[in-house]
Protein backbone atom coordinates (compact mmCIF):
# COMPACT_ATOMS: atom_id res chain seq x y z
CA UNK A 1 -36.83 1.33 -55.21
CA UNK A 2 -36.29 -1.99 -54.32
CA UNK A 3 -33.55 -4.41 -57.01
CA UNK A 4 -35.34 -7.17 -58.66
CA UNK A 5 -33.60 -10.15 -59.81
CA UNK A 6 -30.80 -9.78 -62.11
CA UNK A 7 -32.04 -8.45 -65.34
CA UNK A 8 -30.76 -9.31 -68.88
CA UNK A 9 -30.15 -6.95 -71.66
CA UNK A 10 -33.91 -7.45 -73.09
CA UNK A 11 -35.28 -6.83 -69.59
CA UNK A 12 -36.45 -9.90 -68.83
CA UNK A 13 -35.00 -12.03 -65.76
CA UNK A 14 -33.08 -15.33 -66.06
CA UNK A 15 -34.62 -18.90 -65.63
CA UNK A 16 -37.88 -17.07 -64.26
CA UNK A 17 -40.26 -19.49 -62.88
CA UNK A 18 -44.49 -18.67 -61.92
CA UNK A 19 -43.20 -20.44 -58.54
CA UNK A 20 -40.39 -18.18 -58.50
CA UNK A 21 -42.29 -14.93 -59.44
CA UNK A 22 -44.84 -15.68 -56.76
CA UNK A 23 -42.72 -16.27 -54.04
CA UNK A 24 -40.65 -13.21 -54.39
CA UNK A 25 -43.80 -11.30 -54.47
CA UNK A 26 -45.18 -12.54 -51.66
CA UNK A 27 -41.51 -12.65 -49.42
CA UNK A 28 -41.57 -8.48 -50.29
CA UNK A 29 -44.75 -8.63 -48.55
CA UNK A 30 -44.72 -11.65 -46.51
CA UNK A 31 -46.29 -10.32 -42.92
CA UNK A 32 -49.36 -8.91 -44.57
CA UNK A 33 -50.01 -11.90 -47.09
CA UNK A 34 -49.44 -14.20 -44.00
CA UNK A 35 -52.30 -12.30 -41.93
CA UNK A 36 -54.69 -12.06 -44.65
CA UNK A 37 -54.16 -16.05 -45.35
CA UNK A 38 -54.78 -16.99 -41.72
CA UNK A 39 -57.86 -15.30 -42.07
CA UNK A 40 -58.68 -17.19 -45.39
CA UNK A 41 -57.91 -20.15 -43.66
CA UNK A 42 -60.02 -19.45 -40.83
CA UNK A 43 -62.91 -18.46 -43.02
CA UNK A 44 -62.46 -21.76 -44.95
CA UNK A 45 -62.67 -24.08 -41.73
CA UNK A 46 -65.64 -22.23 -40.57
CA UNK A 47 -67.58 -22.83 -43.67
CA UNK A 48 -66.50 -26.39 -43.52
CA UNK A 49 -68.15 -26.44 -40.17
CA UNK A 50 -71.41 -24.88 -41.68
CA UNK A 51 -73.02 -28.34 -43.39
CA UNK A 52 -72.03 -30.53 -40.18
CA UNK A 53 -74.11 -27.47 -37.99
CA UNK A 54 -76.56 -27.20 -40.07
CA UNK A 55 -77.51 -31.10 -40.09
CA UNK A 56 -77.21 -31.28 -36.08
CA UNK A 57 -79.63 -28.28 -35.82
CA UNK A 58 -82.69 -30.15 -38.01
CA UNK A 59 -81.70 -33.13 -36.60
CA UNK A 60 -82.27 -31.10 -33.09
CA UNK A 61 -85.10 -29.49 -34.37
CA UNK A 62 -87.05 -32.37 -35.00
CA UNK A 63 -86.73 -33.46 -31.23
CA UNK A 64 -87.83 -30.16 -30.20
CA UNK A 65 -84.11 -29.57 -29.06
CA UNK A 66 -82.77 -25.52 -30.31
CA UNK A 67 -79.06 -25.84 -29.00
CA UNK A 68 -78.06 -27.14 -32.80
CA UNK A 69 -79.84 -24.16 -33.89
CA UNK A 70 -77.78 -21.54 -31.85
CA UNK A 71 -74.85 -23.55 -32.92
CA UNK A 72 -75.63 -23.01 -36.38
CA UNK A 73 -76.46 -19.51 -36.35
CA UNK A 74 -73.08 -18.50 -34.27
CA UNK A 75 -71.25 -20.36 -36.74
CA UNK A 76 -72.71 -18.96 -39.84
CA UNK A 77 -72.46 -15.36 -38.15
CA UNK A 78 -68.63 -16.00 -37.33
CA UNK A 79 -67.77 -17.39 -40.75
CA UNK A 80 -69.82 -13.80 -42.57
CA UNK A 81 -67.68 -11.61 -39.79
CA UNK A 82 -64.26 -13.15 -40.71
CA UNK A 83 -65.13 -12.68 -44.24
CA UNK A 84 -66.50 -9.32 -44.46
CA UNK A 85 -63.19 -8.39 -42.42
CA UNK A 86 -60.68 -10.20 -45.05
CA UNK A 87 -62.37 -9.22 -48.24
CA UNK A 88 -61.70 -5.59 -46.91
CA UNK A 89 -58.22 -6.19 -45.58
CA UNK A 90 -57.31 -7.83 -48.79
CA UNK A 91 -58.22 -4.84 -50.93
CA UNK A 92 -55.41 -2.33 -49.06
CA UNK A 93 -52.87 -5.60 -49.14
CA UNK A 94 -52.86 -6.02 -52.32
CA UNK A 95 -53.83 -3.00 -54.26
CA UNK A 96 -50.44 -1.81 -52.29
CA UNK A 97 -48.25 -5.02 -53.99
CA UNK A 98 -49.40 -3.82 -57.29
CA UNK A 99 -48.33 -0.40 -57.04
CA UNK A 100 -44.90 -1.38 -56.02
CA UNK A 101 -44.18 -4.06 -58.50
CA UNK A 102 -45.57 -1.98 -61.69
CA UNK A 103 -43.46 0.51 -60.34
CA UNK A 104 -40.64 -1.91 -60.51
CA UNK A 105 -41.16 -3.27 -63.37
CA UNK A 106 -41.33 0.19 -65.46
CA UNK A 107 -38.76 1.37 -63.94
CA UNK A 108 -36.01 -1.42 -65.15
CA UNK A 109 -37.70 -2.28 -68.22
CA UNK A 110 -37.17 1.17 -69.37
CA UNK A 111 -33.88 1.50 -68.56
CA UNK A 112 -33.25 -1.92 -70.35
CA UNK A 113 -34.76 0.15 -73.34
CA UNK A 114 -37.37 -2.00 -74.02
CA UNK A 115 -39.99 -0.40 -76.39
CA UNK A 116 -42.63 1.38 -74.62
CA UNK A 117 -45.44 -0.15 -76.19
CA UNK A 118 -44.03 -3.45 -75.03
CA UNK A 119 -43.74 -2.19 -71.19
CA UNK A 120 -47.09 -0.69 -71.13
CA UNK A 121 -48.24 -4.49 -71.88
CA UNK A 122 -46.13 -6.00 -69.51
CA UNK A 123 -47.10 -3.52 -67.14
CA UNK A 124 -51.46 -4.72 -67.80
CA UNK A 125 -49.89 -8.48 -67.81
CA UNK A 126 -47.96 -7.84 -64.72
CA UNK A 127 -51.26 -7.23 -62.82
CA UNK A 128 -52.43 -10.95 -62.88
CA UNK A 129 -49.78 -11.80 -60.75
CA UNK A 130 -51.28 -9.57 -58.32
CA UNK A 131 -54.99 -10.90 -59.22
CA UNK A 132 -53.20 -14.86 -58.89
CA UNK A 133 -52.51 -14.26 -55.52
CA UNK A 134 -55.02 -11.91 -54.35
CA UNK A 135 -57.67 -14.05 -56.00
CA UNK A 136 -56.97 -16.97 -57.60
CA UNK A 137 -54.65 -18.55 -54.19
CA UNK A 138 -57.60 -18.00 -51.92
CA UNK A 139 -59.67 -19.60 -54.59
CA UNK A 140 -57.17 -23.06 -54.92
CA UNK A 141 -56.99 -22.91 -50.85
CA UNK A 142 -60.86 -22.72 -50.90
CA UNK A 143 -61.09 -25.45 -53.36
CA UNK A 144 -59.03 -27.54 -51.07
CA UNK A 145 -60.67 -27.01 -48.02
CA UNK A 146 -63.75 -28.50 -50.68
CA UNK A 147 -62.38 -31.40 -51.60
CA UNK A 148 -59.87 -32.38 -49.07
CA UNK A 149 -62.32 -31.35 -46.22
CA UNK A 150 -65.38 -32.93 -47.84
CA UNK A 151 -63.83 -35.93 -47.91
CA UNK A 152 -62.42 -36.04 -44.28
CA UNK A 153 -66.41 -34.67 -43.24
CA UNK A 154 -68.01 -37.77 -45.30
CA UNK A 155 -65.83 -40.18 -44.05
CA UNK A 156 -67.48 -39.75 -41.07
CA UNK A 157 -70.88 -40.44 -42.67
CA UNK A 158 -69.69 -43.09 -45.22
CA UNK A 159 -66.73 -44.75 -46.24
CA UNK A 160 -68.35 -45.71 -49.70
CA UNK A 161 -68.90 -42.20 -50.50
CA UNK A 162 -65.36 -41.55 -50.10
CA UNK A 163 -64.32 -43.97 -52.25
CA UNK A 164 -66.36 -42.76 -55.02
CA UNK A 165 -64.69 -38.94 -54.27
CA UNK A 166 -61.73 -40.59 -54.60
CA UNK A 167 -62.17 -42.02 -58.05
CA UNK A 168 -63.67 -39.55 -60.23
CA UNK A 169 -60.50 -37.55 -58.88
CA UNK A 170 -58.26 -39.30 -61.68
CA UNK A 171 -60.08 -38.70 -64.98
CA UNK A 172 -60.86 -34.87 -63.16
CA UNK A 173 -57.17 -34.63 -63.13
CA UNK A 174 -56.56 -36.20 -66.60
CA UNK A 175 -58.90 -33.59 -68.20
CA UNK A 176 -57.02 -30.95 -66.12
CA UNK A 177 -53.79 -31.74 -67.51
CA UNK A 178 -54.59 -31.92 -71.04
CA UNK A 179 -56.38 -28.70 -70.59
CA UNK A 180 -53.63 -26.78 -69.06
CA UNK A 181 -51.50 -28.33 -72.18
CA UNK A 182 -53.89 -26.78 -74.23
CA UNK A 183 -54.67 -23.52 -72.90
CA UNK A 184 -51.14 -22.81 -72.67
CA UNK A 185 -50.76 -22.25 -76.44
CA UNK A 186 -53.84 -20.31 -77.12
CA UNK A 187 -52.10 -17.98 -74.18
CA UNK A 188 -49.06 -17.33 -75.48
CA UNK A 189 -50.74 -16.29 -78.86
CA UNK A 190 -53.00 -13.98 -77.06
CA UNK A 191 -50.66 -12.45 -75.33
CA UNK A 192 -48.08 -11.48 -77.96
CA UNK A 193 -51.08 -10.01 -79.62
CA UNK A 194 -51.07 -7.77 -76.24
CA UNK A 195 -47.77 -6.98 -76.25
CA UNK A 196 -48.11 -5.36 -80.16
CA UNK A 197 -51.41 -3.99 -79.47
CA UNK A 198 -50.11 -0.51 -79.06
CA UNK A 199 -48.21 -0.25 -82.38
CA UNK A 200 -51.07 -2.14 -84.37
CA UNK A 201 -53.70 1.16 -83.11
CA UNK A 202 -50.42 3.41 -83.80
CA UNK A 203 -49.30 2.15 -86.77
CA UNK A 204 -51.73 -0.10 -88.40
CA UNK A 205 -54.59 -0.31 -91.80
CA UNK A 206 -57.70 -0.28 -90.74
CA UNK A 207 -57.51 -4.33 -92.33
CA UNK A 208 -54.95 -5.02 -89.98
CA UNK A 209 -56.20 -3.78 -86.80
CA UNK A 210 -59.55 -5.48 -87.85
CA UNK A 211 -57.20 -8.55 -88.09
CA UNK A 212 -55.27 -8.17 -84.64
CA UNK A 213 -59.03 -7.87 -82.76
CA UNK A 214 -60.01 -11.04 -85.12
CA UNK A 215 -57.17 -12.63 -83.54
CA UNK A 216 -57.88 -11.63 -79.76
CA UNK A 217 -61.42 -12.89 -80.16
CA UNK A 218 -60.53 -16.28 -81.18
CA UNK A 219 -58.07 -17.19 -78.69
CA UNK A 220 -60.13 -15.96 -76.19
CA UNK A 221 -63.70 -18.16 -77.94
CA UNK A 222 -60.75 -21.05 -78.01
CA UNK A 223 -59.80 -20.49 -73.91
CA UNK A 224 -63.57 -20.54 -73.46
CA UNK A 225 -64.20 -23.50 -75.25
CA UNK A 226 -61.63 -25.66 -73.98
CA UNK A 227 -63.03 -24.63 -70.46
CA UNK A 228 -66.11 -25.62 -71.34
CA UNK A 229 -65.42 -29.11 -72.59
CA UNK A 230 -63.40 -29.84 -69.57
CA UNK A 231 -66.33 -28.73 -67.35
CA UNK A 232 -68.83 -30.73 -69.67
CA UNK A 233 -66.83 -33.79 -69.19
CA UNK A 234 -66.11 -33.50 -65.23
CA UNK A 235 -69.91 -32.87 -64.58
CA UNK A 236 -70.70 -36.28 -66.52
CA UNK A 237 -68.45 -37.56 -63.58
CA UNK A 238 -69.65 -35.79 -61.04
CA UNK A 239 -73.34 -36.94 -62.28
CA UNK A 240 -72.25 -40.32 -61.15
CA UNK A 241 -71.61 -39.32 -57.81
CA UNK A 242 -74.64 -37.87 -56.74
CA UNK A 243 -76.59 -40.89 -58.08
CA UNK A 244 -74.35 -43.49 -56.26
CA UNK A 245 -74.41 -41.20 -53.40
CA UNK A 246 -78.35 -40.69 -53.09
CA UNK A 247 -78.15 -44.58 -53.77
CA UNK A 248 -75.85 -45.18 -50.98
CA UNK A 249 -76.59 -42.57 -48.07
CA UNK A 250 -80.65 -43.01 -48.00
CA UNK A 251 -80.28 -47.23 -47.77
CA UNK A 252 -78.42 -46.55 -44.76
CA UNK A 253 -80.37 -48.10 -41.39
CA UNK A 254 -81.95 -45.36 -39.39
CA UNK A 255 -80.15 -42.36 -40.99
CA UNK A 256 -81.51 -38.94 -39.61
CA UNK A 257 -82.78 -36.27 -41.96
CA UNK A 258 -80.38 -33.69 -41.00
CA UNK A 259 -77.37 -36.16 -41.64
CA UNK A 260 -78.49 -36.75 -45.13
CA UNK A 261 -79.00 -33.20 -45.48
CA UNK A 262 -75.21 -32.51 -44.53
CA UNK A 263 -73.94 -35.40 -46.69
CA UNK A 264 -75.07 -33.72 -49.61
CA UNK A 265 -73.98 -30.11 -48.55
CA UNK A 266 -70.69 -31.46 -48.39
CA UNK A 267 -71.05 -33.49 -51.75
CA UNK A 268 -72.18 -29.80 -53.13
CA UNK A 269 -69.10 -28.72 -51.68
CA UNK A 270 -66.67 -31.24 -53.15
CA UNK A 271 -68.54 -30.57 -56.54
CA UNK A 272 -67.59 -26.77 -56.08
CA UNK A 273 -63.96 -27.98 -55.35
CA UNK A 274 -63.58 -29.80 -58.37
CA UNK A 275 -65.49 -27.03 -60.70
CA UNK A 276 -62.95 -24.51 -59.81
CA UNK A 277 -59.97 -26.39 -60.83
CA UNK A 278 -60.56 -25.21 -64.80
CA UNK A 279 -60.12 -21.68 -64.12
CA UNK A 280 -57.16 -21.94 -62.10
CA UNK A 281 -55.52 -24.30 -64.39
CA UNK A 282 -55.86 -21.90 -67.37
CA UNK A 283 -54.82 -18.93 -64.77
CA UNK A 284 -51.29 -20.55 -64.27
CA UNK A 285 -51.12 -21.57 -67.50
CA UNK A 286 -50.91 -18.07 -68.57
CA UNK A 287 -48.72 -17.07 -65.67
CA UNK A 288 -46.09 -19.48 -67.49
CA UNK A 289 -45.97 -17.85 -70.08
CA UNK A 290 -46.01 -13.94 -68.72
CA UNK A 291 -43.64 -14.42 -66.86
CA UNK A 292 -41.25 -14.97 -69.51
CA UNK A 293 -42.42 -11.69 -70.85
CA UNK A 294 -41.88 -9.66 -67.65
């Protein structure tokens, strides 16, 4: 069994960081995390391919030309292959990392004599460290390749489009920031509920384990609710830019159908970018605080 870092009397480690945590997990396992990244990577640059293909093969279409077609189709096929293949290959990497670092983590905890209730719940919260990386990294990389890669593809289109991605990024990232703020209470709430979950069903009145699910309900109605008024807000911006976009990209002299077509995939695709930032903000928000706990 491998020796984590240097544990205190409570069990928990000193000055531990969600950077931290996450980079010792993946180090343990680096070689397979690196392979199944490259192919997240690849997969991510061929779907970024997939609007530019698709607008060349109407564009060829409606000459009669069915080169942009084949184009299209081999890149679409190659992008499903490489993901098919990583989705599987992910499974076996990190169902394996999970094993091992519950394994861990029961192991030391209960010779630091932490309760047992309290290590079965660290043991459940240790798992979204696992689901972070196997999940929620592919998902930020992903969201990248969105909005970074958007940007780079319409830039080739339109300058002014850009410009407009560009802006709505700062009041996105203001409403991300409070959020995370935010969310990061209602976490740590919810999860010492967790951790004293098995002695409330153990122990507990029938009042107060009515209470302790009372409580777990409305952190979680709270988490959803701050979600959704950060979404609400960012789609009022993101309104904005498809209207100055439509605006802008059909008043442009002699502009093709398929290149309009392709603009807006890769608007749709910025869009996408920006939606998922919400759900990963509130994801490492909680890390922060679990990993105190573990």
């Amino acid at each position: 069994m491998e020796s984590p870092t240097a544990i205190l009397p409570d069990g928990l480690p000193p000055k531990a960081t969600v950077f931290g945590e996450l980079f010792g997990l993946i180090h343990q396992n680096r070689w397979p995390v690196i392979l199944a990244y490259v192919l997240l990577v690849v997969e991510n640059l061929l779907r970024l391919a997939q609007p530019f293909l698709l607008g060349q093969a109407v564009n060829g279409l409606l000459t009669n030309s069915y080169l942009g077609l084949w184009w299209f189709l081999g890149g679409h096929a190659s992008h499903m292959f490489v993901q098919f293949a990583r989705q599987m290959y992910d499974t076996r990497v990190y169902s394996h990392m999970y094993a091992k670092r519950v394994t861990n983590l029961v192991c030391y905890q209960r010779e630091a004599k932490v309760p047992t209730s309290r290590v079965a719940a660290r043991a459940a919260l240790s798992r979204q460290f696992i689901t972070f990386v196997e999940q929620q990294v592919p998902k930020l990389v992903s969201a990248l390749f969105s909005c970074v890669g958007a940007i780079a593809m319409l830039f080739y289109y339109d300058w002014r489009i850009v410009i407009a991605c560009l802006v709505i990024a700062l009041p996105v990232f203001v409403l991300n920031y409070i959020y995370s703020h935010s969310v990061k209470g209602v976490s740590r709430v919810l999860h010492d509920r967790w951790e004293d979950e098995v002695e409330i069903i153990e122990k507990a009145s029938d009042e107060e384990v009515a209470t302790h699910y009372n409580g777990m309900t409305s952190c979680w109605v709270k988490m959803s609710d701050l979600e959704a008024r950060t979404t609400g807000l960012t789609e009022f911006f993101v309104m904005g830019l498809m209207a100055f976009a439509l605006l802008t990209i059909c008043r442009i002299p002699g502009i093709l159908a398929g290149d309009i077509f392709a603009v807006f995939r890769y608007l749709m695709m910025f869009v996408m970018g920006i939606d998922t930032i919400p759900r990963l903000v509130e994801q490492f928000a909680r890390l922060k605080d679990i990993v105190q706990r573990l």
